[in-house]
Each structure stands twice: as structure tokens, then as C-alpha cells.
Protein backbone atom coordinates (compact mmCIF):
# COMPACT_ATOMS: atom_id res chain seq x y z
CA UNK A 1 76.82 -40.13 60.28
CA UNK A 2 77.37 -41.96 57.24
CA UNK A 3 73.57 -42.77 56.86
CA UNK A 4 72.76 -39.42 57.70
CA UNK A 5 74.52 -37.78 54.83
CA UNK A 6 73.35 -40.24 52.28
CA UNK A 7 69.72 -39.01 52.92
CA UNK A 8 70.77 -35.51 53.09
CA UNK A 9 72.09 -36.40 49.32
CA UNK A 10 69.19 -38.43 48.45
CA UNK A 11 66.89 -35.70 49.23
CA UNK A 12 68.72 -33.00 48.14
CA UNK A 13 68.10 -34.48 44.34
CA UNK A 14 64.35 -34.05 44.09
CA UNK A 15 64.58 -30.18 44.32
CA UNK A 16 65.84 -30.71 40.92
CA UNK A 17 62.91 -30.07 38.54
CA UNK A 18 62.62 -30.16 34.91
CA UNK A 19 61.92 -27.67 32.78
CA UNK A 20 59.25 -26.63 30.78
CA UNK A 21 58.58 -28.76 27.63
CA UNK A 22 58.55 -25.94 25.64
CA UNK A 23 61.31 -25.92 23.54
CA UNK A 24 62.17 -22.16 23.81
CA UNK A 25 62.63 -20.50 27.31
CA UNK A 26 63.74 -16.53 27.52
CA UNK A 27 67.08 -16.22 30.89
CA UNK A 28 67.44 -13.11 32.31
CA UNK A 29 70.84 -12.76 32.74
CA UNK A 30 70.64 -9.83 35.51
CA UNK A 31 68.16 -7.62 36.44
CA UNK A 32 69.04 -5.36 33.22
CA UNK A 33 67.70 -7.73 30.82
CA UNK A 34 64.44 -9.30 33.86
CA UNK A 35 61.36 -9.67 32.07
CA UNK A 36 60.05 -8.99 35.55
CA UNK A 37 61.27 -5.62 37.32
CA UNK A 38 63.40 -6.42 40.08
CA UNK A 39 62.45 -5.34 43.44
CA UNK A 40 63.79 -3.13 45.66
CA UNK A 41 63.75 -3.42 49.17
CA UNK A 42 61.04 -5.95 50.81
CA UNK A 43 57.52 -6.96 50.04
CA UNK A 44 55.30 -8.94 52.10
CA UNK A 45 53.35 -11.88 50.33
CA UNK A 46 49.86 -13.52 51.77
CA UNK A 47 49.44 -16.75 51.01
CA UNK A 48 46.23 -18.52 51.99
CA UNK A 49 46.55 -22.36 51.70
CA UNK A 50 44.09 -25.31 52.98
CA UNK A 51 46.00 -25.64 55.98
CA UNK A 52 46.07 -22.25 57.27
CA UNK A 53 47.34 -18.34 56.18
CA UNK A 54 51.53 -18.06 55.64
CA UNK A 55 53.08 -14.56 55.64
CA UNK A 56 55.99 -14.47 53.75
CA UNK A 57 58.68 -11.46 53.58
CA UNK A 58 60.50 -11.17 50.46
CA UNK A 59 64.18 -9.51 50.21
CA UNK A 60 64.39 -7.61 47.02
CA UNK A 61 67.53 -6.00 48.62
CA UNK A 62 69.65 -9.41 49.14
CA UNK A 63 67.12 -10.96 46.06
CA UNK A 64 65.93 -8.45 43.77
CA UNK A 65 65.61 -10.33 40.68
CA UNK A 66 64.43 -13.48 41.98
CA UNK A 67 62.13 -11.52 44.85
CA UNK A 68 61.12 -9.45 41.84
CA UNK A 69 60.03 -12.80 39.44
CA UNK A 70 58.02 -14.06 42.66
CA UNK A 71 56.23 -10.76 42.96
CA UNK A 72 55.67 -10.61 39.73
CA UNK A 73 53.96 -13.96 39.65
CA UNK A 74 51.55 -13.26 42.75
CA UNK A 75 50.70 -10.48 41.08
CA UNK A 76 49.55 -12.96 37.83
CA UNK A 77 48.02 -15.23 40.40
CA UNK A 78 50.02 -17.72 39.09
CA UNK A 79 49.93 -19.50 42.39
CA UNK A 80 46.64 -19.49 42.77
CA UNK A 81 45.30 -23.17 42.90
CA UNK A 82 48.32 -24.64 42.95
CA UNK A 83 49.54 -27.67 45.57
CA UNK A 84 52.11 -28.35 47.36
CA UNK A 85 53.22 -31.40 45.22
CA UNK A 86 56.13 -32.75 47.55
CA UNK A 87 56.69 -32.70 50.78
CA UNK A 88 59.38 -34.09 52.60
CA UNK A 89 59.84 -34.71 56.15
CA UNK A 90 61.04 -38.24 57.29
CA UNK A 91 63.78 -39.33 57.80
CA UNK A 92 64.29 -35.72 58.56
CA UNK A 93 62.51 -32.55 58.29
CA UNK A 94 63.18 -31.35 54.73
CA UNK A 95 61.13 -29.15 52.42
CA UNK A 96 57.35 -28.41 51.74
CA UNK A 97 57.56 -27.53 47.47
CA UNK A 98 54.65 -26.18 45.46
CA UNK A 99 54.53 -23.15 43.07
CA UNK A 100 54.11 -25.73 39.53
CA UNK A 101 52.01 -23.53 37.75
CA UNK A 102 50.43 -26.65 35.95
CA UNK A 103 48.94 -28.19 39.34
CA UNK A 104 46.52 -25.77 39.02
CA UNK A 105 44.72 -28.24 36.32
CA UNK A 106 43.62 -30.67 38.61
CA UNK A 107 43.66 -33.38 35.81
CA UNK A 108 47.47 -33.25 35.81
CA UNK A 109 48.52 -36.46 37.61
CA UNK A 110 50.68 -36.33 40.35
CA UNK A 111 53.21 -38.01 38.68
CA UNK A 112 53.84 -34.69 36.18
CA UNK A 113 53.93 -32.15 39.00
CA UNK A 114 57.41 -30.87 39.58
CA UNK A 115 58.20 -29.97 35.99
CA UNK A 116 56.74 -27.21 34.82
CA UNK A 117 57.46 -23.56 34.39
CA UNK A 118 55.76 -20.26 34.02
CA UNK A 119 54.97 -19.61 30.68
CA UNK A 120 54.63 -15.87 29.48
CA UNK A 121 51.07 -15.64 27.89
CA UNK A 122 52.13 -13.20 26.00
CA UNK A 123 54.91 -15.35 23.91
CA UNK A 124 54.79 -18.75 24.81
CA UNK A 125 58.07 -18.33 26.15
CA UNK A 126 58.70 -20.04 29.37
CA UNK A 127 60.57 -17.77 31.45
CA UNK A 128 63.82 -18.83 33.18
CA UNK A 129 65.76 -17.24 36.26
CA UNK A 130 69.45 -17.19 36.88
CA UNK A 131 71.18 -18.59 40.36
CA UNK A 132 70.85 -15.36 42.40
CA UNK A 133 73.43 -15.26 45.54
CA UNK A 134 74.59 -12.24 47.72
CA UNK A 135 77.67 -11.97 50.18
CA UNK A 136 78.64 -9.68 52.68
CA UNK A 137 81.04 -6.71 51.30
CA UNK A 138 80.00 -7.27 48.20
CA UNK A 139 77.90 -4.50 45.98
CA UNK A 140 75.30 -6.71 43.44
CA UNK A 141 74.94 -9.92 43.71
CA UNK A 142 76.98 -13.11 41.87
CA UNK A 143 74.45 -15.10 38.57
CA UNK A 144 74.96 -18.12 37.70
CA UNK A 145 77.58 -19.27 39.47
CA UNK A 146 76.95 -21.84 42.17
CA UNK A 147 79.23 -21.94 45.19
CA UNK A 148 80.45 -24.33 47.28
CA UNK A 149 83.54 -22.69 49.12
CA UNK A 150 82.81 -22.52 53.02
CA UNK A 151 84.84 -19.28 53.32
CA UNK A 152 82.33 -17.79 50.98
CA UNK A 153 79.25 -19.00 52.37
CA UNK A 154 79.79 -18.06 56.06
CA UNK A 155 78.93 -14.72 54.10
CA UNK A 156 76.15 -14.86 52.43
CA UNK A 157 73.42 -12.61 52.61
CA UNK A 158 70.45 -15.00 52.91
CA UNK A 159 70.97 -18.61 53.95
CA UNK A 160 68.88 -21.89 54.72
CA UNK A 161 67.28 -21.25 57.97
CA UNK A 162 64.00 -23.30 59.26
CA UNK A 163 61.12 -20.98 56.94
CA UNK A 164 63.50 -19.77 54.09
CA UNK A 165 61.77 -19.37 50.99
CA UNK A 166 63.97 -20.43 47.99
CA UNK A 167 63.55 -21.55 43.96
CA UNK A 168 63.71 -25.36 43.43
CA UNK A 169 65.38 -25.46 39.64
CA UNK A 170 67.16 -28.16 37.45
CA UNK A 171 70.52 -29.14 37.78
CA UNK A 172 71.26 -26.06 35.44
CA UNK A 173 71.68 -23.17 37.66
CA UNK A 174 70.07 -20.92 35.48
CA UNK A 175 66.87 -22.81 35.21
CA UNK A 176 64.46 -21.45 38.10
CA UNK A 177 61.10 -19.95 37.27
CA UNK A 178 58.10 -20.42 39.11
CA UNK A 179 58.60 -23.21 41.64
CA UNK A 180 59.55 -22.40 45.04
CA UNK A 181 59.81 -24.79 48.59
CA UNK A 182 60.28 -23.48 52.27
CA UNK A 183 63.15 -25.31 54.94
CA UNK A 184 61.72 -27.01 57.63
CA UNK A 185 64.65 -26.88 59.18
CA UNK A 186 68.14 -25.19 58.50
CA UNK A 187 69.82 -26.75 55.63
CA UNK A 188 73.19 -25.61 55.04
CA UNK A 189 73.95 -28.40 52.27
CA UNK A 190 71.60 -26.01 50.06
CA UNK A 191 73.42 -22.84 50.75
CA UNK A 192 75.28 -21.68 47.60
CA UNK A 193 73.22 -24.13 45.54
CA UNK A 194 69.98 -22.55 45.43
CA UNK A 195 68.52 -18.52 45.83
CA UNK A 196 67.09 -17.83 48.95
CA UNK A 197 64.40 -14.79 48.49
CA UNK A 198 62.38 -14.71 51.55
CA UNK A 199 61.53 -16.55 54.90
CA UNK A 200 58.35 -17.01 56.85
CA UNK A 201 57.52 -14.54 58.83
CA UNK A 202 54.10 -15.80 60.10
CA UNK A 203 52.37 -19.06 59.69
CA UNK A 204 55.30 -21.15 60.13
CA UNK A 205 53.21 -23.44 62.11
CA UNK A 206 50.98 -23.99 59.56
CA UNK A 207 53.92 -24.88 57.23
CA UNK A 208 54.53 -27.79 59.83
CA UNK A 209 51.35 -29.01 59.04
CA UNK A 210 51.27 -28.78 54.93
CA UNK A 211 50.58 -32.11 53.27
CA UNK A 212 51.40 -33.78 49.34
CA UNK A 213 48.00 -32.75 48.26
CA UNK A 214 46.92 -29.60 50.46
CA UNK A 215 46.86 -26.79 47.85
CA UNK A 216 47.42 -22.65 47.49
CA UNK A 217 44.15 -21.01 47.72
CA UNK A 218 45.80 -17.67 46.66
CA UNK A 219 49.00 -15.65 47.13
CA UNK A 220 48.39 -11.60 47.32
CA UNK A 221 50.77 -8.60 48.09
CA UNK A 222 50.29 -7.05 51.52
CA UNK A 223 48.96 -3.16 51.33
């Protein structure tokens, strides 16, 4: 048991991802001040990759601000090109990570991938999401605040089950943006930690079979 936990802890610390190196990055505090508009109610994302075709549902009710920044960024085709730079499944089944919107430049060593952000065109700015958790009973959801009370996360809205889709972010909780990974299996030691926004819907057997390497071909909204 005792080995068991370690690896959960040792692999729990490479979701952690640095931030852009741009000195200047814009947080939305809320969906009143998103750069992105928040969505409301679900979407359905297509994502084509080199191993196979992933549907993904996003929850813009449970989600909306970080469903809306992943929307927004399909609709950039942000994703586009990207790989899958880690994946993680031994000792245990883990996480399959992509979304760095730099592994798109396929002269960016492996070595780099995992720490970079979306970066607005338009400013330079790179552009910064808060934590994003909702609970049962409760109206809007909680920003910024990480939670680790099991009486509050028997509640939550969207947890860690095998085919969530969640933001991988730095050890501030406030410092998701484009990055995103998908549970192999359920992983309660990430609930309250990091924002679930979605879960596969379709595909998820093509997820099993994502390697370090295998890339996004591209990521469009469903009609």
C-alpha cells in the first residue's frame, strides 16, 4: 500500500507544468472578466489523432469557463498538430497529456514540451485560467480555491473517472491555459486539485492506445 501511494504521488507531480515564458499572462478571475465566453450547456469536440478519432463532450454547465477556454481554442485550431507529449501508464494506468500549443513546431525538443501556454495573438499575452470546481447544491461554481476536504468532494459535480478530460496547470491553481490530459483510469487523488471539463464519450479505446509521440491531427466542434 505504501508503494502504491508513493507512485500515485510521484506521478501526480508531472501534471504540474510551467508556464509560459512570457513574462506577462492576463487570469480571468470568473467568467465576467473570460477573455473567452464561457459556455453554456455542452458541446461536443472531434478530435482526430494518429491513433484513431476521440469524441469528447464538454460540460459548460458544471465547467463553463474552462469548457468555454477549450472551445475557444478548437475553434483557433490551437490543437491542431500538437502531440501527446506524456503519457503515463506503468506502474499504473495514469494520464495521456497533450494540448502544448508549442509541440506543434516540430523542432521543439521533447525535453521543452509541457511548458507552454496559449498565447493571445492579438497581445502577446499568455492567457491563464482559474481552478474551476462545482458541487452539488451549490449555484456557480468555487475559483481558485483547491479542495481537499472528503465531505466536499463526495459532491462535486464532475470528478476523475476513466476518460475525464481535465487542465494539467502549475502548482498555482490559477495557472491552466491550454494543456489538457484524459484519466485512464479513475483518479480520485486529482479530484479537488484539478478542473474536470469533459469526458470521452467515444474513442476511449483509442485513448488506450495513444503513445509519447502520436500527435493531434485536428480538434473541430461537432454541428
Amino acid at each position: 500500500m505504501r508503494r502504491f501511494v508513493l507512485w500515485s504521488l510521484l506521478l501526480l507531480l508531472p501534471l504540474m507544468v510551467s508556464c509560459s515564458p512570457s513574462p506577462r499572462a492576463a487570469v480571468a478571475r470568473g467568467c465576467a472578466d473570460a477573455e473567452a465566453a464561457c459556455l453554456q450547456g455542452k458541446a461536443t469536440v472531434l478530435m482526430s489523432t494518429s491513433r484513431g478519432d476521440i469524441t469528447i463532450e464538454v460540460d459548460g454547465d458544471a465547467a463553463p469557463l474552462t469548457a468555454g477556454n477549450f472551445v475557444d481554442l478548437v475553434r483557433r485550431g490551437t490543437y491542431d498538430g500538437t502531440m501527446f507529449h506524456r503519457v503515463v501508464r506503468e506502474p499504473v494506468p495514469f494520464v495521456v497529456q497533450g494540448g502544448d500549443p508549442q509541440s506543434s513546431d516540430r523542432s521543439v525538443p521533447l525535453s521543452q514540451l509541457g511548458t507552454g501556454s496559449f498565447v493571445d495573438p492579438t497581445n502577446g499575452v499568455a492567457r491563464m485560467i482559474p481552478l474551476e470546481l462545482s458541487f452539488q447544491g451549490e449555484d456557480s461554481p468555487r475559483y481558485s480555491r483547491i479542495s481537499s476536504n472528503p465531505s466536499e468532494l463526495q459532491d462535486l459535480v464532475l470528478s476523475h473517472e476513466r476518460g475525464s478530460v481535465a487542465m494539467a496547470r502549475s502548482q498555482a491553481p490559477d495557472s491552466a491555459s491550454a494543456q489538457f490530459y484524459i484519466a485512464l483510469r479513475p483518479l480520485p487523488e486529482l479530484d479537488g486539485r484539478y478542473a474536470v471539463f469533459g469526458r470521452v464519450v467515444k474513442g476511449l479505446d483509442m485513448v488506450d492506445t495513444i503513445e509519447q509521440g502520436d500527435r493531434i491531427k485536428t480538434a473541430r466542434l461537432s454541428d
